[in-house]
N, C-alpha and C. Protein backbone atom coordinates (compact mmCIF):
# COMPACT_ATOMS: atom_id res chain seq x y z
N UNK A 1 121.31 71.60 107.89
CA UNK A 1 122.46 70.84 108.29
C UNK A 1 123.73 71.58 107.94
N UNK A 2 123.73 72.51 107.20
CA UNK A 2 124.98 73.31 106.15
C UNK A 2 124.89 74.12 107.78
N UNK A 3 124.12 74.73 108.06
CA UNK A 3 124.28 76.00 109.15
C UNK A 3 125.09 75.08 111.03
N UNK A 4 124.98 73.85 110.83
CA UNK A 4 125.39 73.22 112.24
C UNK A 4 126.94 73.40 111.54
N UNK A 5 127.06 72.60 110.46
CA UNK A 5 128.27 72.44 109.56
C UNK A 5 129.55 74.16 109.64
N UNK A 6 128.62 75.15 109.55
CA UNK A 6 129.67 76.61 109.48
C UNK A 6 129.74 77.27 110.63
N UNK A 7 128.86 76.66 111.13
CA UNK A 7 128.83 77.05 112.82
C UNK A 7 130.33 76.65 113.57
N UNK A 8 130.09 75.45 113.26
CA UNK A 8 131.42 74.44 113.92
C UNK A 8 132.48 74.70 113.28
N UNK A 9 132.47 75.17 112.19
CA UNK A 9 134.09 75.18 111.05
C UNK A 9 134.46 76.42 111.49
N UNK A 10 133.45 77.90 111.22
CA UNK A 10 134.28 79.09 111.17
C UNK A 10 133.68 80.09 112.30
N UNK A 11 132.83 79.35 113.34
CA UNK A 11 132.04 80.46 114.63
C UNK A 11 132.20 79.68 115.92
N UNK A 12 133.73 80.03 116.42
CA UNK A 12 134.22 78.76 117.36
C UNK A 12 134.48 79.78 118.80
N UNK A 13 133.75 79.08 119.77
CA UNK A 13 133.93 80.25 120.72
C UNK A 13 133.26 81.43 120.65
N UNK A 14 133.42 82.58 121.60
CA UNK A 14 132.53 83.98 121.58
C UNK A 14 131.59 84.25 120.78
N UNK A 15 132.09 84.89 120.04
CA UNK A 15 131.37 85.64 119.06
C UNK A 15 132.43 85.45 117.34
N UNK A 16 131.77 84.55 116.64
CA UNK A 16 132.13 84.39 115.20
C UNK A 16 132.41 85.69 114.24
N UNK A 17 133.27 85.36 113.66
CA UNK A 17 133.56 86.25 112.48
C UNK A 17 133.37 86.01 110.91
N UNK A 18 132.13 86.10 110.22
CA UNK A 18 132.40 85.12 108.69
C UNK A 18 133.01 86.49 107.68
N UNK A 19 134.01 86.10 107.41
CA UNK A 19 134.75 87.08 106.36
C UNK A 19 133.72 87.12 105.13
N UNK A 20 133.91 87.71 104.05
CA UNK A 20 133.69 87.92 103.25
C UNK A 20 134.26 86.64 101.86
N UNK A 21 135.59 86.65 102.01
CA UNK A 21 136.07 85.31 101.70
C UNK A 21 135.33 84.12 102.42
N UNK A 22 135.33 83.70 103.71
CA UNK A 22 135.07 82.48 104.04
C UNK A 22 133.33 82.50 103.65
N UNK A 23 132.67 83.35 103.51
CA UNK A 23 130.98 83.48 102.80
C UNK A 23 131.16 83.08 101.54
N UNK A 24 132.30 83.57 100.69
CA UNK A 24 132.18 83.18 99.27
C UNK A 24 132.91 81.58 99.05
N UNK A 25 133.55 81.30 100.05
CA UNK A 25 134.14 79.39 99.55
C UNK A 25 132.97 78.76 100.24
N UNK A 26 131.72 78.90 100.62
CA UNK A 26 130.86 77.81 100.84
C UNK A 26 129.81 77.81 99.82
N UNK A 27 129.87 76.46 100.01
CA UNK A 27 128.66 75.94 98.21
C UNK A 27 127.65 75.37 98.81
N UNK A 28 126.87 76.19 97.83
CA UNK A 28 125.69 75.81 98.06
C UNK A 28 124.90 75.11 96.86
N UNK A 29 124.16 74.45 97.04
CA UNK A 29 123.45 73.20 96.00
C UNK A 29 122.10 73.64 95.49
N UNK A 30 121.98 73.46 94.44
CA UNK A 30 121.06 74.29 93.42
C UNK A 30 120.12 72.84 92.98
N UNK A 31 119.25 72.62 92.99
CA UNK A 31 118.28 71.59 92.35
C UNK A 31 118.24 71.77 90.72
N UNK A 32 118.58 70.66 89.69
CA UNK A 32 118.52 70.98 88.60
C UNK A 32 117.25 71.71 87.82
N UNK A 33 117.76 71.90 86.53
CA UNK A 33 116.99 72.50 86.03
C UNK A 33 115.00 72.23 85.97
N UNK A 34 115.07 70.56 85.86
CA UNK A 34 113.87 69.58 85.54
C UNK A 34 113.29 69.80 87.16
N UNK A 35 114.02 70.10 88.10
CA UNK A 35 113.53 69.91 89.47
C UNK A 35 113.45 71.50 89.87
N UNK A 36 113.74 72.53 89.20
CA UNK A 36 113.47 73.74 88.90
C UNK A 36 111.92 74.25 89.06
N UNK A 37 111.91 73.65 87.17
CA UNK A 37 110.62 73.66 86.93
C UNK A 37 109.57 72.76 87.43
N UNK A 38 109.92 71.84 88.17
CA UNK A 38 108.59 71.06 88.71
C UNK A 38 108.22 71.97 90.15
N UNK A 39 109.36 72.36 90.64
CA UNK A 39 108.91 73.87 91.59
C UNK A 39 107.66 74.97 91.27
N UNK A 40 108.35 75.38 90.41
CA UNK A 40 107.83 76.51 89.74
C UNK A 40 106.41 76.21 89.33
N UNK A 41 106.28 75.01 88.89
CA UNK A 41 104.78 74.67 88.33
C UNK A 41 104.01 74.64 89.77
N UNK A 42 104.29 73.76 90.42
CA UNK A 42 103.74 73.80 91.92
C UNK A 42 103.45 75.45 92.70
N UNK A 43 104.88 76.20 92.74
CA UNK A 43 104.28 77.29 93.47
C UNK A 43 103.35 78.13 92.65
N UNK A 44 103.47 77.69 90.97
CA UNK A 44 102.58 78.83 89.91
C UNK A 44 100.89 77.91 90.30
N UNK A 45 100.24 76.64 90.58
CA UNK A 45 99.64 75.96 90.62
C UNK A 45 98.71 76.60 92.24
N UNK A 46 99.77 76.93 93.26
CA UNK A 46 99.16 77.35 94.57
C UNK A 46 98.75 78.81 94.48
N UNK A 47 99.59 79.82 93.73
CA UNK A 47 98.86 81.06 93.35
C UNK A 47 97.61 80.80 92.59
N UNK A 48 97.45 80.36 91.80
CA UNK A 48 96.13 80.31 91.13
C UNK A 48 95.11 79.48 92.43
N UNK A 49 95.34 78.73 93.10
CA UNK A 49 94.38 78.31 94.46
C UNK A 49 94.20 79.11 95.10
N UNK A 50 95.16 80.17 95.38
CA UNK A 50 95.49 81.29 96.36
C UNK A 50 94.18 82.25 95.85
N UNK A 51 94.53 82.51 94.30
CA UNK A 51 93.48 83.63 93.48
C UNK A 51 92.04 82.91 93.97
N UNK A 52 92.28 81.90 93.37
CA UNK A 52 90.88 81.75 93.20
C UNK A 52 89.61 81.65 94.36
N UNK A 53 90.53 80.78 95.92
CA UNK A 53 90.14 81.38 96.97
C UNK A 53 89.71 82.56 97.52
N UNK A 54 90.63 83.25 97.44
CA UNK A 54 90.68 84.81 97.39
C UNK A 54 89.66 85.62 96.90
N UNK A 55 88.66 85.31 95.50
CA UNK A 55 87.67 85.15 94.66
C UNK A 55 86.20 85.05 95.45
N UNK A 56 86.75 83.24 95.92
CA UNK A 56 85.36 82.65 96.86
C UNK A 56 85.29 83.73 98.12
N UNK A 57 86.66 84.13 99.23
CA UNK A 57 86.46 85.00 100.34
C UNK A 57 85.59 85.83 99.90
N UNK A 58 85.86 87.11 98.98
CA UNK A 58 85.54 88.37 98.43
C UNK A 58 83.84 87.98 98.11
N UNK A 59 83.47 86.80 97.43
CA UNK A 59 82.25 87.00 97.50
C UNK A 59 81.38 86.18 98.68
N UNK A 60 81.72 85.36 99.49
CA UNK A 60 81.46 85.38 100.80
C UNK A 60 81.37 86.30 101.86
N UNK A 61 81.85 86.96 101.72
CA UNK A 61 82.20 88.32 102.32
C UNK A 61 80.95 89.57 101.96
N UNK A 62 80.77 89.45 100.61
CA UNK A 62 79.26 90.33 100.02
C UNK A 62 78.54 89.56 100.30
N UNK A 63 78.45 88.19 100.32
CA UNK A 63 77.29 87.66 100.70
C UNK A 63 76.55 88.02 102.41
N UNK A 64 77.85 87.74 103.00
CA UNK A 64 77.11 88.44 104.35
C UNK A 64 76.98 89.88 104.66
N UNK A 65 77.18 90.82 104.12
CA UNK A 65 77.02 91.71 103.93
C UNK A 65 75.72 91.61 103.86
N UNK A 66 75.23 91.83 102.70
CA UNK A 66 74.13 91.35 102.08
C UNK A 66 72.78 90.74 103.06
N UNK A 67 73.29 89.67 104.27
CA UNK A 67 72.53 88.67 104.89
C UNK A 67 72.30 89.85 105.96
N UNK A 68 73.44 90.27 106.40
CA UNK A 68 73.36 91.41 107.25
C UNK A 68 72.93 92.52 107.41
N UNK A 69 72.61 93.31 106.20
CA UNK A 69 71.91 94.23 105.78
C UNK A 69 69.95 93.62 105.69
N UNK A 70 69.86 92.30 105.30
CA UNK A 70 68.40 91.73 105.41
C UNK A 70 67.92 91.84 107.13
N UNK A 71 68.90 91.39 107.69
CA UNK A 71 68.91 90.90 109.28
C UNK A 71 69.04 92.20 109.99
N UNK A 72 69.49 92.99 109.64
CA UNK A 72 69.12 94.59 110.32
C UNK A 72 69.31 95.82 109.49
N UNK A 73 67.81 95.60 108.96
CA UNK A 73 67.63 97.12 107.81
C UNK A 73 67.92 97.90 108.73
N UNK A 74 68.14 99.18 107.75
CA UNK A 74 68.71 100.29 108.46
C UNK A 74 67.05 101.71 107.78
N UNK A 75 66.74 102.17 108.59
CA UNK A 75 65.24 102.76 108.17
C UNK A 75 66.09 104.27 107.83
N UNK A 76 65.76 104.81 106.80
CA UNK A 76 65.97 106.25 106.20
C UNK A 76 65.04 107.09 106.38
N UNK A 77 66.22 108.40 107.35
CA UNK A 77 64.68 109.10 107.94
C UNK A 77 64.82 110.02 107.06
């Protein structure tokens, strides 16, 4: 909603110009600290799902290997 908002204030007509000044007077809103860390726990919470998935692929992955190598030996001449 901020981007409809600077669109309309400072990119009027043709082709917009955002100064360097008019980039630095717009504020932007930061979630406190407590709403920080309830982030942080969440995205640290989906890496470890991420790993541990990642874990199950890798040995799913040897497993068919494995099934595949039963399902068409390869004969050594």
């Amino acid at each position: 909603h901020k981007k409809g908002l600077i669109i309309a204030t400072y990119i009027q007509g043709g082709q917009g110009n955002l100064s360097g000044e008019i980039v630095c007077s717009i504020s932007i809103g930061f979630p406190d600290n407590e709403e920080q860390q309830k982030i942080a726990y969440c995205l640290s919470s989906l890496d470890e799902v991420i790993g541990l998935e990642s874990h199950k692929l890798d040995a799913l992955k040897n497993l068919k290997k494995g099934l595949m190598q039963q399902l068409f030996p390869q004969e050594v001449a």
